[in-house]
N, C-alpha and C. Protein backbone atom coordinates (compact mmCIF):
# COMPACT_ATOMS: atom_id res chain seq x y z
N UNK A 1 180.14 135.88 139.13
CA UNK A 1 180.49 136.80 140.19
C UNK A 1 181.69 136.24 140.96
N UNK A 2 182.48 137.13 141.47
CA UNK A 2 183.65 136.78 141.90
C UNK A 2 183.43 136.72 143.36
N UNK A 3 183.88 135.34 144.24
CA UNK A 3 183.64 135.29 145.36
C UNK A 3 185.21 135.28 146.10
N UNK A 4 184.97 136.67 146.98
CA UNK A 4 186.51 137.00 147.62
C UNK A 4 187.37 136.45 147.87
N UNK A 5 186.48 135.72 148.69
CA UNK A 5 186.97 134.55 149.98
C UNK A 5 187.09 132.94 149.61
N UNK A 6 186.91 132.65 148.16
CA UNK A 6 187.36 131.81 147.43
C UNK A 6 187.95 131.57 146.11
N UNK A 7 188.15 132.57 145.34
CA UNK A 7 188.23 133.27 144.40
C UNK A 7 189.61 133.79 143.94
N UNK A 8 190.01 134.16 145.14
CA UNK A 8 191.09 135.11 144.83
C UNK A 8 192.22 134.14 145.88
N UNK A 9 193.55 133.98 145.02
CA UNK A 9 194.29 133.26 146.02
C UNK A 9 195.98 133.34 145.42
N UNK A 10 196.91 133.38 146.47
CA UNK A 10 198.25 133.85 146.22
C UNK A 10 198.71 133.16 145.25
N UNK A 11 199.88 133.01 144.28
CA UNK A 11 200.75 131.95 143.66
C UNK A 11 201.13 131.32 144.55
N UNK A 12 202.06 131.77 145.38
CA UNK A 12 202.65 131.04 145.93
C UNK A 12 201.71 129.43 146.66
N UNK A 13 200.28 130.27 147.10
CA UNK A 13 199.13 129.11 147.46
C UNK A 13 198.72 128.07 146.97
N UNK A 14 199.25 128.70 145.39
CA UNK A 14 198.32 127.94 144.33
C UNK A 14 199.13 126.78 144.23
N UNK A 15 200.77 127.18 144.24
CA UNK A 15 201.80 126.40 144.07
C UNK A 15 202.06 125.18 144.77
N UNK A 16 201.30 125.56 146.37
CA UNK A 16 201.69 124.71 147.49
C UNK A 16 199.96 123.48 146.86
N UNK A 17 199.10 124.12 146.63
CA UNK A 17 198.10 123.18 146.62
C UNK A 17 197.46 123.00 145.25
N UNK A 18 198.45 122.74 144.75
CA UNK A 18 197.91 123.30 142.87
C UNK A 18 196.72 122.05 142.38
N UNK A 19 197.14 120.97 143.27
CA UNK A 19 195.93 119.66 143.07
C UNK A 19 194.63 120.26 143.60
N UNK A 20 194.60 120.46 144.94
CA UNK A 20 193.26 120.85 145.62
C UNK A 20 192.70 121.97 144.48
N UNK A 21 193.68 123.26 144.32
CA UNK A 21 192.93 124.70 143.92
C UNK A 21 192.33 123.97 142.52
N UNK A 22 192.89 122.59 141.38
CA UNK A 22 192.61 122.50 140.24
C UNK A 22 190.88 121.69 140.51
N UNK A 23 190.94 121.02 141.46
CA UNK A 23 189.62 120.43 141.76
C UNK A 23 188.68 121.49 141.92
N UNK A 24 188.71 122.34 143.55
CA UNK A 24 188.09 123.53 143.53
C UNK A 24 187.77 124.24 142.33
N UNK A 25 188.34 124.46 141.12
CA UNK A 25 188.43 125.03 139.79
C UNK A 25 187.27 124.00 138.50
N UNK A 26 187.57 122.89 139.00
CA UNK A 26 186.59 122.33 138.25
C UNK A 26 184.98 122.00 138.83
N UNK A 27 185.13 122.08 139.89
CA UNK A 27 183.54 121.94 140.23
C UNK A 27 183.26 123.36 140.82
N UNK A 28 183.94 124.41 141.00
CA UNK A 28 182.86 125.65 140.90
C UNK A 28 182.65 126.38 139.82
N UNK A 29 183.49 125.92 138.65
CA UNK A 29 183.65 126.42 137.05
C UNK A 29 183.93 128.14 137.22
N UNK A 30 184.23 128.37 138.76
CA UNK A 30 184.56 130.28 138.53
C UNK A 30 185.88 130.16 138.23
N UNK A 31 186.81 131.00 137.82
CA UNK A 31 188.16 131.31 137.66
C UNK A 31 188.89 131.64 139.50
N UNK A 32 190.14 131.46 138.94
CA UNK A 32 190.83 131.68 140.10
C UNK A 32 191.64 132.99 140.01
N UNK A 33 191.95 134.00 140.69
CA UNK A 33 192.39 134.94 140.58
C UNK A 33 194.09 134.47 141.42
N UNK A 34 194.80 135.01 141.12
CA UNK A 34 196.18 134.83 141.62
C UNK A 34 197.59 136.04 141.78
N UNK A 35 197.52 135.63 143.14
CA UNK A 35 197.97 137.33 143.14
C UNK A 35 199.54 137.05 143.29
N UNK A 36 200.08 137.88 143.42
CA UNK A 36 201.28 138.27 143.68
C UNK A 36 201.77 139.61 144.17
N UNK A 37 202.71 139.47 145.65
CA UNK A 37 203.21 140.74 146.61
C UNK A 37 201.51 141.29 146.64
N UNK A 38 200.25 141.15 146.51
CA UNK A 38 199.01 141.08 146.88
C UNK A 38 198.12 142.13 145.35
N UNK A 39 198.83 142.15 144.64
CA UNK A 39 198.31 142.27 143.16
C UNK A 39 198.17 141.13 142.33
N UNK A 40 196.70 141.27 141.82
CA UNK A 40 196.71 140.02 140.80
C UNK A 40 196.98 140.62 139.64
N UNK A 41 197.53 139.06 139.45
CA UNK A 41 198.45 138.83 138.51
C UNK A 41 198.16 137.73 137.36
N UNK A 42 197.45 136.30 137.13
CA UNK A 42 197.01 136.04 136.17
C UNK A 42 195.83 135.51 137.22
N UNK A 43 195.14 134.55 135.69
CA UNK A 43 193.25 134.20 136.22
C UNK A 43 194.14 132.54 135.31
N UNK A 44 193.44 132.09 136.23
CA UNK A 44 193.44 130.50 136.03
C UNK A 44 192.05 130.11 135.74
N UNK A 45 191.44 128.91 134.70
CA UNK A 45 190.34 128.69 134.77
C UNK A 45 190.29 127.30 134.16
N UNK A 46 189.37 126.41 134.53
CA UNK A 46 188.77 125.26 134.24
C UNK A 46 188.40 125.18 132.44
N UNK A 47 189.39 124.91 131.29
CA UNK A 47 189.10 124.47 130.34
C UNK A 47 187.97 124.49 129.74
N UNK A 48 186.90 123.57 130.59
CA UNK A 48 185.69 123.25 130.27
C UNK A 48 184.74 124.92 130.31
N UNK A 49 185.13 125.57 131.17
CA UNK A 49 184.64 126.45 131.39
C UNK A 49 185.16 127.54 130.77
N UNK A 50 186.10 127.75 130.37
CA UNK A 50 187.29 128.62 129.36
C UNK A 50 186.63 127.97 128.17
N UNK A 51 185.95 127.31 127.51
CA UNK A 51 185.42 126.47 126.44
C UNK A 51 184.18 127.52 126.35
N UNK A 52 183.48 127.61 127.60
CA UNK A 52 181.86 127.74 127.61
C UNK A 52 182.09 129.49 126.86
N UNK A 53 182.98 129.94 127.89
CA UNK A 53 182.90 131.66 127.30
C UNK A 53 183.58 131.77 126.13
N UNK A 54 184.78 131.19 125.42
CA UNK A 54 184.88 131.05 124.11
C UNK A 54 183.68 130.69 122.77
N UNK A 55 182.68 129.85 123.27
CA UNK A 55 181.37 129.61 122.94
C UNK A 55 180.63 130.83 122.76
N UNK A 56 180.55 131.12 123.83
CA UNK A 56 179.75 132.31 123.98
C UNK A 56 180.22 133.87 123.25
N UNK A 57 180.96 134.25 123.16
CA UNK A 57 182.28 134.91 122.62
C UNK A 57 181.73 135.00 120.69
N UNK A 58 181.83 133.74 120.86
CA UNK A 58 181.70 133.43 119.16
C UNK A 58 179.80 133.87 118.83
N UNK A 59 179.27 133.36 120.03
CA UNK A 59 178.02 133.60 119.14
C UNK A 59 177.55 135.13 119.23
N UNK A 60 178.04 136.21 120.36
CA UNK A 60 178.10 137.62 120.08
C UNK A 60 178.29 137.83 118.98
N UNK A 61 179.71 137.48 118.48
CA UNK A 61 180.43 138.48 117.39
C UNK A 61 179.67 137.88 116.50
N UNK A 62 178.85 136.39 116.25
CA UNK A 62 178.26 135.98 114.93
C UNK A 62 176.99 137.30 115.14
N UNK A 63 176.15 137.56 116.07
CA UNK A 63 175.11 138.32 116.11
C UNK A 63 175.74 139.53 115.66
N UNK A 64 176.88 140.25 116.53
CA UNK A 64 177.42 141.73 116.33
C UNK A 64 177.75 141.76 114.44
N UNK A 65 177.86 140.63 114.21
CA UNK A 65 178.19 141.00 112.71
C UNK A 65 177.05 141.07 112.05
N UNK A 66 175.82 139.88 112.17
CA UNK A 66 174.73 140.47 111.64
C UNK A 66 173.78 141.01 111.59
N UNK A 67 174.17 142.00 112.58
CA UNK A 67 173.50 143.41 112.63
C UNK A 67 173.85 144.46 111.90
N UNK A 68 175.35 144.45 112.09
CA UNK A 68 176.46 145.11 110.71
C UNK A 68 176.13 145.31 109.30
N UNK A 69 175.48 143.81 109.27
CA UNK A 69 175.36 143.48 107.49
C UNK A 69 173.82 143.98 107.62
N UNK A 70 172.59 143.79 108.63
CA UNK A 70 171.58 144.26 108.50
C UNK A 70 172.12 146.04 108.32
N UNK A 71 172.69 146.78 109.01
CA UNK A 71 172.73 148.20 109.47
C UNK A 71 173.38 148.71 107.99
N UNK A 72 174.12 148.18 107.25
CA UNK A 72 174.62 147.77 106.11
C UNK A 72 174.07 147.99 104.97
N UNK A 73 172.82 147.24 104.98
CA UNK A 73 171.77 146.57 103.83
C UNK A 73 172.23 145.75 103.38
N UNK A 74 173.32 144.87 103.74
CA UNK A 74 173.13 143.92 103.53
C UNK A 74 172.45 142.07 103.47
N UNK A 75 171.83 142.76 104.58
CA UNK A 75 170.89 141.21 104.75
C UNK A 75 169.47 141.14 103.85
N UNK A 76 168.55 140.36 104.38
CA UNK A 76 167.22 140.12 103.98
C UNK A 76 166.45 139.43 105.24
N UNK A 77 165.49 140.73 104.83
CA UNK A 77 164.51 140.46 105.76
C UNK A 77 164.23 138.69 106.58
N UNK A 78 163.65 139.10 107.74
CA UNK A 78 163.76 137.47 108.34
C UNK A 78 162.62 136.68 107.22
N UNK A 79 161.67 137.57 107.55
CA UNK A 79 160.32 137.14 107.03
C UNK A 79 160.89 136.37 105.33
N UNK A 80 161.44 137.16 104.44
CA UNK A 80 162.14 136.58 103.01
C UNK A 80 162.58 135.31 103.52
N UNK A 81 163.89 135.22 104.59
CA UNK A 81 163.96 133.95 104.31
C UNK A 81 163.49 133.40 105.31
N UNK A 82 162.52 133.16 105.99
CA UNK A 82 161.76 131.74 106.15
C UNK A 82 160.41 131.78 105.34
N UNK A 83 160.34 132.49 104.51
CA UNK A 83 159.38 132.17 103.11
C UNK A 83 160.63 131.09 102.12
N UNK A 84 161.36 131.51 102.08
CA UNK A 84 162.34 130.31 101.24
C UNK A 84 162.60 129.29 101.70
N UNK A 85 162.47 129.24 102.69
CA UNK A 85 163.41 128.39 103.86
C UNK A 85 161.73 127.39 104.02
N UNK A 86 160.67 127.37 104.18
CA UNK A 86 159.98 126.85 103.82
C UNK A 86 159.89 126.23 103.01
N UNK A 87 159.50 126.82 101.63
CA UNK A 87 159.59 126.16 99.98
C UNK A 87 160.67 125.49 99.77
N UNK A 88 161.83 126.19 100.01
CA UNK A 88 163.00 125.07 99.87
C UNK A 88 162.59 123.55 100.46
N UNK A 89 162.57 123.98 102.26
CA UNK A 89 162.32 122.52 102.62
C UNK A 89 161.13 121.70 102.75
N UNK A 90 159.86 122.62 102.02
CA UNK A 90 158.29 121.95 102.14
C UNK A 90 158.10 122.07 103.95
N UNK A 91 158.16 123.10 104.26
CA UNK A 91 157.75 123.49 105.75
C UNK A 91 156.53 123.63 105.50
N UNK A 92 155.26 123.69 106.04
CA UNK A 92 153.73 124.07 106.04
C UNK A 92 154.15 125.39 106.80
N UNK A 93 153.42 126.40 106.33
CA UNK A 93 152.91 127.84 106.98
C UNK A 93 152.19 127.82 108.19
């Protein structure tokens, strides 16, 4: 959630305190909004945290796809494979 009153802050601000706003940026892991003439204009964000939603990102589209291949016919049932997935690895039932 985007908090107004910390959240959102000029270039020109960012420019004057670009050390402080990068700290602020790493220990609240929210993005920084950055405006310009009072339109924003880009989002700044903490790496680590630009990492987490790239993470996250990836494991949607891995799900959104295999639903695709289920909606498809292409998959197999769950139940099929952890009956294999057992025997393969000597899992007990």
């Amino acid at each position: 959630m985007i908090d107004i009153k910390n959240d959102i802050q000029s270039l020109t601000m960012f420019k004057r305190n670009t050390a402080e706003s990068i700290k602020r940026l790493k220990a609240s892991g929210h993005p920084l909004f950055l405006t310009v003439n009072g339109q924003a204009e880009v989002v700044v964000q903490d790496a680590e945290a630009y990492q987490k939603i790239l993470d996250r990102l990836d494991a949607i589209e891995g799900i959104r796809r295999g639903l695709a291949e289920m909606t498809a016919g292409q998959g197999e049932p769950a139940v099929q494979v952890h009956s294999e997935m057992r025997k393969k690895y000597g899992i007990p039932s």
